[in-house]
C-alpha atoms as a PDB file:
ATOM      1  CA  UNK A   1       0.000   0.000   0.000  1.00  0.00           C
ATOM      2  CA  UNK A   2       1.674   3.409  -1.335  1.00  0.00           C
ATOM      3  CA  UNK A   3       0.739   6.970  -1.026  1.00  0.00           C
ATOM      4  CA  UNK A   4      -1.195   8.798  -4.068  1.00  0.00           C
ATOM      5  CA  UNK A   5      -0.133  12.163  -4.667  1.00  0.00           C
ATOM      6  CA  UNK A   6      -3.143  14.473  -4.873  1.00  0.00           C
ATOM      7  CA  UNK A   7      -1.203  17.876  -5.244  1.00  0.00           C
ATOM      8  CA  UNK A   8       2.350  18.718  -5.660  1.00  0.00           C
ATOM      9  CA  UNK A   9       3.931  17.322  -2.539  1.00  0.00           C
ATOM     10  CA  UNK A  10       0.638  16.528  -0.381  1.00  0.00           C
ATOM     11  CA  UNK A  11      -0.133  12.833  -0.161  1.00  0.00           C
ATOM     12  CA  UNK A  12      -2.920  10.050   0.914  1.00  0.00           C
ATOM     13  CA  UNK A  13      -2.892   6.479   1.878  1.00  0.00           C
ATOM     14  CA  UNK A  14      -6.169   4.808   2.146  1.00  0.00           C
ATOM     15  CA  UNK A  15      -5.650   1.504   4.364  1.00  0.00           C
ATOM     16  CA  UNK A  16      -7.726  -1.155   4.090  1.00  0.00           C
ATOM     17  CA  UNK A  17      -8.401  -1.451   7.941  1.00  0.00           C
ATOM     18  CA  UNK A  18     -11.321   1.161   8.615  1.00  0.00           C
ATOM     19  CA  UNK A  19     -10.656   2.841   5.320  1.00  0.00           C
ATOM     20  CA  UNK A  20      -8.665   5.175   7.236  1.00  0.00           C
ATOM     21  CA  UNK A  21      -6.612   7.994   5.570  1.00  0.00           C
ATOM     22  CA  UNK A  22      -3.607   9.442   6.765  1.00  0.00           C
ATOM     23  CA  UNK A  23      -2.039  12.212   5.126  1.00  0.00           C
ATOM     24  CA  UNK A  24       1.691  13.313   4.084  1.00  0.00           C
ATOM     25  CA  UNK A  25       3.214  16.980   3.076  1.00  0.00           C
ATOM     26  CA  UNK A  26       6.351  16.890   2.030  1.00  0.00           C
ATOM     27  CA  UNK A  27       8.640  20.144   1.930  1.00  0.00           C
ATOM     28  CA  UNK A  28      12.164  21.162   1.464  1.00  0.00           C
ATOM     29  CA  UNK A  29      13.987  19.342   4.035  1.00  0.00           C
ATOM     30  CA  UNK A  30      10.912  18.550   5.909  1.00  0.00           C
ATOM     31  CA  UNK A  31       7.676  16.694   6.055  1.00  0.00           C
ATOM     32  CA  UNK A  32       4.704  16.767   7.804  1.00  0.00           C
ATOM     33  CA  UNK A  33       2.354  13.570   8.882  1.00  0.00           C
ATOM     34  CA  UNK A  34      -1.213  13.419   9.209  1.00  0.00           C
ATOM     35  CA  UNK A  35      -2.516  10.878  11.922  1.00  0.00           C
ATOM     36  CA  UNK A  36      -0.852   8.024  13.294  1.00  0.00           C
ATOM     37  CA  UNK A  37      -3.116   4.642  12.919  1.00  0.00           C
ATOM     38  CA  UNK A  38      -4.412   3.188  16.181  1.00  0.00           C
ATOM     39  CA  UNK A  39      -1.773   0.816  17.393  1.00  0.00           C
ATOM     40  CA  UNK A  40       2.384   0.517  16.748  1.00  0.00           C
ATOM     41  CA  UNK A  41       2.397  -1.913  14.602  1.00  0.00           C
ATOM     42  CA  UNK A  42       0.007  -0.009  12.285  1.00  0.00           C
ATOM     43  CA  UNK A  43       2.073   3.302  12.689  1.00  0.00           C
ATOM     44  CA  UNK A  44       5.364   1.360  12.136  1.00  0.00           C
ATOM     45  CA  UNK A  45       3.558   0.858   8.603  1.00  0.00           C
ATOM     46  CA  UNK A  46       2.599   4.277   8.328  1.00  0.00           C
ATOM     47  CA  UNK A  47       6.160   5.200   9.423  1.00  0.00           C
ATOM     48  CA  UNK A  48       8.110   2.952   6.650  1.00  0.00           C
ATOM     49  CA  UNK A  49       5.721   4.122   3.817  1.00  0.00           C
ATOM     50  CA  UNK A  50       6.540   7.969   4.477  1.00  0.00           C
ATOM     51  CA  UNK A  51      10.868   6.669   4.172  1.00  0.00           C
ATOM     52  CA  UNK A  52       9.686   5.683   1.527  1.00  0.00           C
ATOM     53  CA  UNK A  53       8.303   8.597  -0.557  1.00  0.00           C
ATOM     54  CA  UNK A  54      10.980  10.709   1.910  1.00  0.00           C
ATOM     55  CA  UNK A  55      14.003  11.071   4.196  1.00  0.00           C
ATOM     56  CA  UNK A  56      13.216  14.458   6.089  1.00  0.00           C
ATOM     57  CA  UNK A  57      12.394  14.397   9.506  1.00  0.00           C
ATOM     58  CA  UNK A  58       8.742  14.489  10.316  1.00  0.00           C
ATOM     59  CA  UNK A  59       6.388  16.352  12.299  1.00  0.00           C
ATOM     60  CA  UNK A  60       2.889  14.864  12.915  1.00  0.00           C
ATOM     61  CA  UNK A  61      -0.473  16.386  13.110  1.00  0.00           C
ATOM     62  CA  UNK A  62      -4.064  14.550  15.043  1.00  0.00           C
ATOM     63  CA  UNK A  63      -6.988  15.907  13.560  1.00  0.00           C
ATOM     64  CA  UNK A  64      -8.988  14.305  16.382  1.00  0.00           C
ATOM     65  CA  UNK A  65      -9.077  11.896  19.618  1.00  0.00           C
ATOM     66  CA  UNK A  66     -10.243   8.653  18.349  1.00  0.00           C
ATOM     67  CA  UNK A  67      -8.014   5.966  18.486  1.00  0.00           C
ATOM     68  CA  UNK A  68      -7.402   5.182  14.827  1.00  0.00           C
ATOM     69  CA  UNK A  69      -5.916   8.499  14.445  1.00  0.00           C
ATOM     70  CA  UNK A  70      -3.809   8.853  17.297  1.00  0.00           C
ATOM     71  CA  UNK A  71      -3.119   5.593  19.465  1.00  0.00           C
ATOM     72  CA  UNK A  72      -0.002   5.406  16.936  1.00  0.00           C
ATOM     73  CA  UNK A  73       1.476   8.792  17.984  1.00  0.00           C
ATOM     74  CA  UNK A  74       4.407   6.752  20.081  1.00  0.00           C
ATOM     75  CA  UNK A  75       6.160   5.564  17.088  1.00  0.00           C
ATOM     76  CA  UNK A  76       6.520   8.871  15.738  1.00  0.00           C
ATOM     77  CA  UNK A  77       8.637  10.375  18.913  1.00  0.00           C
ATOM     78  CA  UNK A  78      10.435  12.212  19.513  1.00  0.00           C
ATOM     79  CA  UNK A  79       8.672  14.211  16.588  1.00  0.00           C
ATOM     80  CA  UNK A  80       6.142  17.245  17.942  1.00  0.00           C
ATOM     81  CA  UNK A  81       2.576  16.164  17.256  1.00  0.00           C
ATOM     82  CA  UNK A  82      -0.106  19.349  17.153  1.00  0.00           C
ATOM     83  CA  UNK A  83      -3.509  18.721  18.259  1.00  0.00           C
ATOM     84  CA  UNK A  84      -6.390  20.959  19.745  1.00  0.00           C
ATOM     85  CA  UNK A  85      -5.808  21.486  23.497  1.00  0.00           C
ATOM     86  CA  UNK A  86      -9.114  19.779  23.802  1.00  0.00           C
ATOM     87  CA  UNK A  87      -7.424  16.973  21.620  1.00  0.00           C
ATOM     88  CA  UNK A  88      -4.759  16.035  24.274  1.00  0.00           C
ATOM     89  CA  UNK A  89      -6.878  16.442  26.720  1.00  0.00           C
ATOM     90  CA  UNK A  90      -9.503  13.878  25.455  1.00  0.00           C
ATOM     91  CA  UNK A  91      -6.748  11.437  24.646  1.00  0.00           C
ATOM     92  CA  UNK A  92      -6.423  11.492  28.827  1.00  0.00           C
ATOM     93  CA  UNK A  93     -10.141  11.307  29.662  1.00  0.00           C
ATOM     94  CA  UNK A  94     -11.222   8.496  27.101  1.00  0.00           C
ATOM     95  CA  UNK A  95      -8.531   6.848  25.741  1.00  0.00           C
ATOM     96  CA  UNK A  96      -8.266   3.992  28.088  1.00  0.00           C
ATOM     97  CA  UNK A  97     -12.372   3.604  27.406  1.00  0.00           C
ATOM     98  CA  UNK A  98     -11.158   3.867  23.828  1.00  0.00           C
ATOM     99  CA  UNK A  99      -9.020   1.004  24.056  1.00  0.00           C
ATOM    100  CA  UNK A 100     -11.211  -1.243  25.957  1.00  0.00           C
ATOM    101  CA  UNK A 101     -14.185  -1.146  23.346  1.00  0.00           C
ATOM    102  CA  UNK A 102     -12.045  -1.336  20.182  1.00  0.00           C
ATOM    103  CA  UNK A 103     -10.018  -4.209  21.992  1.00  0.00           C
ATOM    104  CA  UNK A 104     -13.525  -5.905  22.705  1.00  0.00           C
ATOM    105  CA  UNK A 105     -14.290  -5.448  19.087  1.00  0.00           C
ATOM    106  CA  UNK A 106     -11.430  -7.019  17.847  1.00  0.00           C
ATOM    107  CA  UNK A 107     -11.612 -10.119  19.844  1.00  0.00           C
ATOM    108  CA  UNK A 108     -15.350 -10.692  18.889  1.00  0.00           C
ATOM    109  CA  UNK A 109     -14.209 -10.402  15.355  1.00  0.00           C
ATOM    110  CA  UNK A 110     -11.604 -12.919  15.867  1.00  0.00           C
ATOM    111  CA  UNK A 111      -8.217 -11.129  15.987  1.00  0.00           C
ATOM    112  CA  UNK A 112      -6.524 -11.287  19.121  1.00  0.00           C
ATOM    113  CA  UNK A 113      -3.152 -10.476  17.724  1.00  0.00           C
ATOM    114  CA  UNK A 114      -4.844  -6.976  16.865  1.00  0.00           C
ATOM    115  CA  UNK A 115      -6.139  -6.517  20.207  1.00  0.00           C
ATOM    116  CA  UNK A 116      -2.803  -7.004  21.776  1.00  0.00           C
ATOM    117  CA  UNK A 117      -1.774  -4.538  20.054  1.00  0.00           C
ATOM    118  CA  UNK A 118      -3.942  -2.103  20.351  1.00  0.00           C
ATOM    119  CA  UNK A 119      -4.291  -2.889  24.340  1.00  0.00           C
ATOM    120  CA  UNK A 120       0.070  -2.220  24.568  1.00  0.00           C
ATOM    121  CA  UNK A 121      -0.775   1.215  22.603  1.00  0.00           C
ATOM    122  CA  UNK A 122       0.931   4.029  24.691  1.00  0.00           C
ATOM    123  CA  UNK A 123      -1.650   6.601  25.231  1.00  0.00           C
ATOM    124  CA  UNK A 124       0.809   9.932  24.075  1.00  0.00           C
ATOM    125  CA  UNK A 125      -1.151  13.232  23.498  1.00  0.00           C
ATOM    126  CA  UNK A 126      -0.144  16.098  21.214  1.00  0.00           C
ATOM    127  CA  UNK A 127       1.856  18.432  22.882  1.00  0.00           C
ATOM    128  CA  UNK A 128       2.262  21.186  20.613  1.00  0.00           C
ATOM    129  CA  UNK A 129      -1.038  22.573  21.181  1.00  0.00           C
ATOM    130  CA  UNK A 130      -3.692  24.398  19.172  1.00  0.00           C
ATOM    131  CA  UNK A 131      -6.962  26.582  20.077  1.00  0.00           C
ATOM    132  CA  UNK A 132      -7.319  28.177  16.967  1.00  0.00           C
ATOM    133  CA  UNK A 133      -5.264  28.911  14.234  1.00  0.00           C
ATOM    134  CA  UNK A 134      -1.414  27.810  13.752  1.00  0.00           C
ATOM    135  CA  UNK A 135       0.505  27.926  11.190  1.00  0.00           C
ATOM    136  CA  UNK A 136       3.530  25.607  10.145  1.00  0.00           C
ATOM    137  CA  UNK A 137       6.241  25.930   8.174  1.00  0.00           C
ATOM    138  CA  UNK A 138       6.940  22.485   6.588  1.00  0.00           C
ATOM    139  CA  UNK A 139      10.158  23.166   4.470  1.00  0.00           C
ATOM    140  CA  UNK A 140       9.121  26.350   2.672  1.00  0.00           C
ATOM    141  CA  UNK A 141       5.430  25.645   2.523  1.00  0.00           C
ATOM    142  CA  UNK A 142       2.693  26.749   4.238  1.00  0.00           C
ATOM    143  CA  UNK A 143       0.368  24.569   6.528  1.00  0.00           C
ATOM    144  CA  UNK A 144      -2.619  26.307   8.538  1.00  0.00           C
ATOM    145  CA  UNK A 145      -3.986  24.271  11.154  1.00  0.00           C
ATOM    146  CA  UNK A 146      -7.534  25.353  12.157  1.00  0.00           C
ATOM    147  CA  UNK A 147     -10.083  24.822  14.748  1.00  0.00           C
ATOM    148  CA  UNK A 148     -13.295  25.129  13.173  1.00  0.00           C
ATOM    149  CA  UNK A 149     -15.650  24.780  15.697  1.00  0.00           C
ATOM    150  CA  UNK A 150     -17.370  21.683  16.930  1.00  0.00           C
ATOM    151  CA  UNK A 151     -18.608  18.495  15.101  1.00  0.00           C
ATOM    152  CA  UNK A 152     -17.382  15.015  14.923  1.00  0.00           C
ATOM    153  CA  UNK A 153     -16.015  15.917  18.358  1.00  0.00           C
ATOM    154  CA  UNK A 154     -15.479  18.735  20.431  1.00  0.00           C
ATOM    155  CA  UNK A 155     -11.956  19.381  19.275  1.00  0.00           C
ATOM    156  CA  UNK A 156     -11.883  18.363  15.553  1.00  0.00           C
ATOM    157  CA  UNK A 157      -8.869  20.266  13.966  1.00  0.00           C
ATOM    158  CA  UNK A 158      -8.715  21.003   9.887  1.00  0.00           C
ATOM    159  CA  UNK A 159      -4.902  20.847   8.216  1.00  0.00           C
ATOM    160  CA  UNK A 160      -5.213  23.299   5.065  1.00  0.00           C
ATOM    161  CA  UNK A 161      -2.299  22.939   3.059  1.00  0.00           C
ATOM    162  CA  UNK A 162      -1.419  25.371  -0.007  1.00  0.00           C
ATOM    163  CA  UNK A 163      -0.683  24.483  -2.977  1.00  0.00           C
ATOM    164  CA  UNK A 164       0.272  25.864  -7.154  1.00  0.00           C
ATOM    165  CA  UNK A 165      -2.174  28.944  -8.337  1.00  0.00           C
ATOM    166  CA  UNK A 166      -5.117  29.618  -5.733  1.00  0.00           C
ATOM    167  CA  UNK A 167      -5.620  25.928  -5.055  1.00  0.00           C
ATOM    168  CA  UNK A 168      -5.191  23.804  -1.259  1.00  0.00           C
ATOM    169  CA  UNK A 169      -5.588  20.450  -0.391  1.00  0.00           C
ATOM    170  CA  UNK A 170      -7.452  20.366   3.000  1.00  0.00           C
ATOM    171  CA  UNK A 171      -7.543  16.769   5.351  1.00  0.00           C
ATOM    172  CA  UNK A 172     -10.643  17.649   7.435  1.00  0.00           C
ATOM    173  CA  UNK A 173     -10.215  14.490   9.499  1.00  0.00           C
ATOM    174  CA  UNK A 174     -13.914  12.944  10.425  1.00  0.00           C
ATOM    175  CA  UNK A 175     -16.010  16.235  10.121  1.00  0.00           C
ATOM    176  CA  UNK A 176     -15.804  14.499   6.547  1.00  0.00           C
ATOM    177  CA  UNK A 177     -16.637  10.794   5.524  1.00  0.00           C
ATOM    178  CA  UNK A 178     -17.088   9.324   2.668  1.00  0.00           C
ATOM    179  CA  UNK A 179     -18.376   5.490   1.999  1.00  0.00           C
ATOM    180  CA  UNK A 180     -20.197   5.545   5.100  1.00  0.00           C
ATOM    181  CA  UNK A 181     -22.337   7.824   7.380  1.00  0.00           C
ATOM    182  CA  UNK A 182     -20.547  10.415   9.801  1.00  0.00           C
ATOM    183  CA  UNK A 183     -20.146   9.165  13.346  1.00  0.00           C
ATOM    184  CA  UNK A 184     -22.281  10.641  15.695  1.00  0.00           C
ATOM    185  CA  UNK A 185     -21.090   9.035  19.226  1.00  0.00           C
ATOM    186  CA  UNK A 186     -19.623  11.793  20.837  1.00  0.00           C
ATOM    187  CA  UNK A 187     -20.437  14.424  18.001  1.00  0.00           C
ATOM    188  CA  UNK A 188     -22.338  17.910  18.269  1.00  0.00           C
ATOM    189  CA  UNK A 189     -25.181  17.762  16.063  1.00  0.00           C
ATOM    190  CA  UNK A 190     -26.436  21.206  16.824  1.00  0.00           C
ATOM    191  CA  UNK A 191     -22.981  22.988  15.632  1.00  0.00           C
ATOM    192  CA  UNK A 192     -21.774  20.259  12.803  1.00  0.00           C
ATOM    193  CA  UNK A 193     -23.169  21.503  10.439  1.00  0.00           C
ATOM    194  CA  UNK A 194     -22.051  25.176  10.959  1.00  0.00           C
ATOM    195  CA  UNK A 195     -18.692  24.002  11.075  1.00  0.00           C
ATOM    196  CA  UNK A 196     -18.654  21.859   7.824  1.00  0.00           C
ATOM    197  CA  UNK A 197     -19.873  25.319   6.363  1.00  0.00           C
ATOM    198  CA  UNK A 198     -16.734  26.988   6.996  1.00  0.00           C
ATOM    199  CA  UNK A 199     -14.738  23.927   6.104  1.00  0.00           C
ATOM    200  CA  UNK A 200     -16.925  23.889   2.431  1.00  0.00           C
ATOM    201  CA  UNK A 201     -15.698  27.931   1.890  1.00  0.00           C
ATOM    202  CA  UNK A 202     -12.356  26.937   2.814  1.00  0.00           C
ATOM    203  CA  UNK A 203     -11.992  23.811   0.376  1.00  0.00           C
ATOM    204  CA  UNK A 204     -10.645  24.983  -3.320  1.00  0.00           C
ATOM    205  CA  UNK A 205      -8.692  21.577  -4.137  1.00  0.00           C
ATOM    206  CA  UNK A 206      -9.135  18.119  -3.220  1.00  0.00           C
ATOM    207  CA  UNK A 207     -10.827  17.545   0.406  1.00  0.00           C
ATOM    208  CA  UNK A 208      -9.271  14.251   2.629  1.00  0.00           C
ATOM    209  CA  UNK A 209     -12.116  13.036   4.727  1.00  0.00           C
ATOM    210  CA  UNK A 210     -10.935  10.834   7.929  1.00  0.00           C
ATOM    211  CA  UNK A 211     -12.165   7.753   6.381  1.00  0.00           C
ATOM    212  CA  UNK A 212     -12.896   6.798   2.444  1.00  0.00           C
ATOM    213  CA  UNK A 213     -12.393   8.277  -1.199  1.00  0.00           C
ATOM    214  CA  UNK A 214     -11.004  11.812  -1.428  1.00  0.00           C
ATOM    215  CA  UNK A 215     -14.033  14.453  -2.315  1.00  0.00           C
ATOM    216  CA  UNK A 216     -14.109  17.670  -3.209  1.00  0.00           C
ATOM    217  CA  UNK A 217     -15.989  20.973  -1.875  1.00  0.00           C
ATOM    218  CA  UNK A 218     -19.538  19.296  -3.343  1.00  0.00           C
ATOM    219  CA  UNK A 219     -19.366  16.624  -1.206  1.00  0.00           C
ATOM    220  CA  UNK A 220     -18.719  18.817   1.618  1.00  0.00           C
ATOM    221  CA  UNK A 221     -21.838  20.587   0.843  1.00  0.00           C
ATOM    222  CA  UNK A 222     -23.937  17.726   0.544  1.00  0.00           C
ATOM    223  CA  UNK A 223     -22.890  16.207   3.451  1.00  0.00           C
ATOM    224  CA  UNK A 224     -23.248  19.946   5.559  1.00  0.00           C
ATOM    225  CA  UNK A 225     -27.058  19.144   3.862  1.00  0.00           C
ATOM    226  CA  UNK A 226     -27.300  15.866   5.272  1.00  0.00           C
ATOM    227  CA  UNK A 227     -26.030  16.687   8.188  1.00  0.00           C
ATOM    228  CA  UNK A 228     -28.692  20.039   8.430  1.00  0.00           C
ATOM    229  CA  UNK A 229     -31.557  17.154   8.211  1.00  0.00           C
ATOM    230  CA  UNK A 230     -30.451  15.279  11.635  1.00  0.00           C
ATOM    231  CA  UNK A 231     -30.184  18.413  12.923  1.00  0.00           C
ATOM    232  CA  UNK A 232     -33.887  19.478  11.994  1.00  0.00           C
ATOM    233  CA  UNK A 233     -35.159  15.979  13.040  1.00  0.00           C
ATOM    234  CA  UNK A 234     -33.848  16.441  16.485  1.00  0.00           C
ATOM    235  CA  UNK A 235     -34.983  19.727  16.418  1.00  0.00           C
ATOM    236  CA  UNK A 236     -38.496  18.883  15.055  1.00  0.00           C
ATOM    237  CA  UNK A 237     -38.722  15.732  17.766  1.00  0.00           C
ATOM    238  CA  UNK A 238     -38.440  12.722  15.134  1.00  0.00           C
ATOM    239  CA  UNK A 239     -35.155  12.208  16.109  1.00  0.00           C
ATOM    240  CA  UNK A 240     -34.063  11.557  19.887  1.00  0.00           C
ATOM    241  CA  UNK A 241     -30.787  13.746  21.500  1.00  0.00           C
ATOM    242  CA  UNK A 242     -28.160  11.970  20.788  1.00  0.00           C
ATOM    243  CA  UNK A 243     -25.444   9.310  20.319  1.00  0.00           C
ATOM    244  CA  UNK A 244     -26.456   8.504  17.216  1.00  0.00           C
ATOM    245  CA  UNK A 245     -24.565   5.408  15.885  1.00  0.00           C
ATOM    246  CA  UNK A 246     -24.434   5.019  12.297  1.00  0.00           C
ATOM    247  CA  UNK A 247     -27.312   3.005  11.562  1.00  0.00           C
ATOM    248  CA  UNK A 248     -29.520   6.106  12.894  1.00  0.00           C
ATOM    249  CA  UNK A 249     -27.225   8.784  10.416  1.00  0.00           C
ATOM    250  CA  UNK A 250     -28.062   6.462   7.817  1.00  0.00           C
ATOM    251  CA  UNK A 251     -31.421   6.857   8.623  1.00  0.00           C
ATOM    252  CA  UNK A 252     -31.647  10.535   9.361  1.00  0.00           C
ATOM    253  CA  UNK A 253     -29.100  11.481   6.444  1.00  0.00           C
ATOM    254  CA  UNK A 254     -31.750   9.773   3.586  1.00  0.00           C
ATOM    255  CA  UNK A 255     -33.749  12.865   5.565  1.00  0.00           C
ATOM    256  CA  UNK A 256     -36.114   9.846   6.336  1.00  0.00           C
ATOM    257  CA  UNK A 257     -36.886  11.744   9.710  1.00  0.00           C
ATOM    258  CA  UNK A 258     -37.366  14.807   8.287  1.00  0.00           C
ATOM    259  CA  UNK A 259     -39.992  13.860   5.748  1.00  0.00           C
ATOM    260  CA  UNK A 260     -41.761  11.796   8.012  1.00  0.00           C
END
């Protein structure tokens, strides 16, 4: 499994486990990484795939909380890794709840070997910290990191990288998905879709959602749509407060609620 160039210097690799995306930016002399996987063995991979499209030291980003984008932070030390201050702070308060139910999952699915390895997963915050806005240089180019407001989670942050002409390449972590509904556990319905609307005027150039095929501003409108139905449903009283789990966004995104 490689990484696809999507813009001069800004890479993706889809993985087959979750259909999971990380990103890579690579710059004059340095390179920046975009989530981590959710055990060491996974970011190992992660790690030997970047030597492999380059040599420059790295310096990683979270774009959220949830294990498979951070429980691989470890392998990347002693590297910085940026996050939202709410970010780090999550990884304290529910990772070890984290780890328990994705270690249950993988032992009901038959993989112990997986579970191990995601139960010996150091739990290792970001601790180059982010409220809003900061900006990175990554070897001569420009990477804003931005803290949008509220969705997915309370601390989703948005890497906007620039690239040739007026064009940027954004990874928007899981305020974006693509292939299957957004998750809704620990979301924020009523300010989701708010956020995704800055994200959309933000977006000229290819858009990396946490999970699935890359997409494009559309798809970030459509989605900020979808995501405006839940929001009436619960809103309206067809739709109960939330966490939703993904059967009920499927549900609620066909606007199934809404139209009663």
């Amino acid at each position: 499994m490689s990484f696809r160039e999507v813009a001069d210097g800004v890479f993706v690799r889809r993985h087959q486990s979750l259909d999971l995306n990380c990103g890579l930016v690579v710059g004059d002399g340095a390179c920046l990484v975009v989530d981590t996987r959710s055990d060491l063995g996974e970011a190992a991979d992660l790690a030997a795939a970047v030597r492999r499209v380059t040599a420059h030291p790295w310096t990683v980003v979270n774009t959220h909380a949830h294990y498979d984008h951070c429980f691989g932070n470890a392998a990347f030390r002693p590297a910085p890794i940026w996050g939202t201050r709410g970010c780090a702070q999550a990884v304290g308060t529910t990772g070890e709840a984290q780890r328990a139910a994705r270690v249950g999952e993988l032992l009901a699915a038959g993989d112990p070997e997986a579970a191990d390895r995601v139960r010996r997963a150091p739990l290792d915050p970001p601790d180059a910290l982010v409220d809003e806005v900061a900006v990175l240089d990554v070897g001569g180019r420009e990477v804003v990191l931005r803290f949008l407001g509220r969705g997915h989670t309370g601390h989703d942050l948005v890497v906007e990288v620039e690239t040739a002409g007026d064009g940027n390449v954004v990874f928007a972590g899981d305020l974006v998905e693509e292939g299957a509904p957004p998750a809704f556990e620990d979301a924020f319905p009523a300010d989701w879709p708010a956020t995704l609307g800055r994200l959309h005027a933000l977006a000229r150039g290819p858009v990396v959602p946490g999970h699935g095929a890359v997409v494009d501003a559309a798809f970030v409108g459509a989605q900020r749509a979808d995501l405006l139905a839940v929001l009436a449903a619960v809103r309206a009283g067809r739709l109960a407060e939330g966490p939703y789990d993904e059967a009920t966004m499927t549900l609620a995104a066909r606007r199934a609620g809404v139209a009663g």
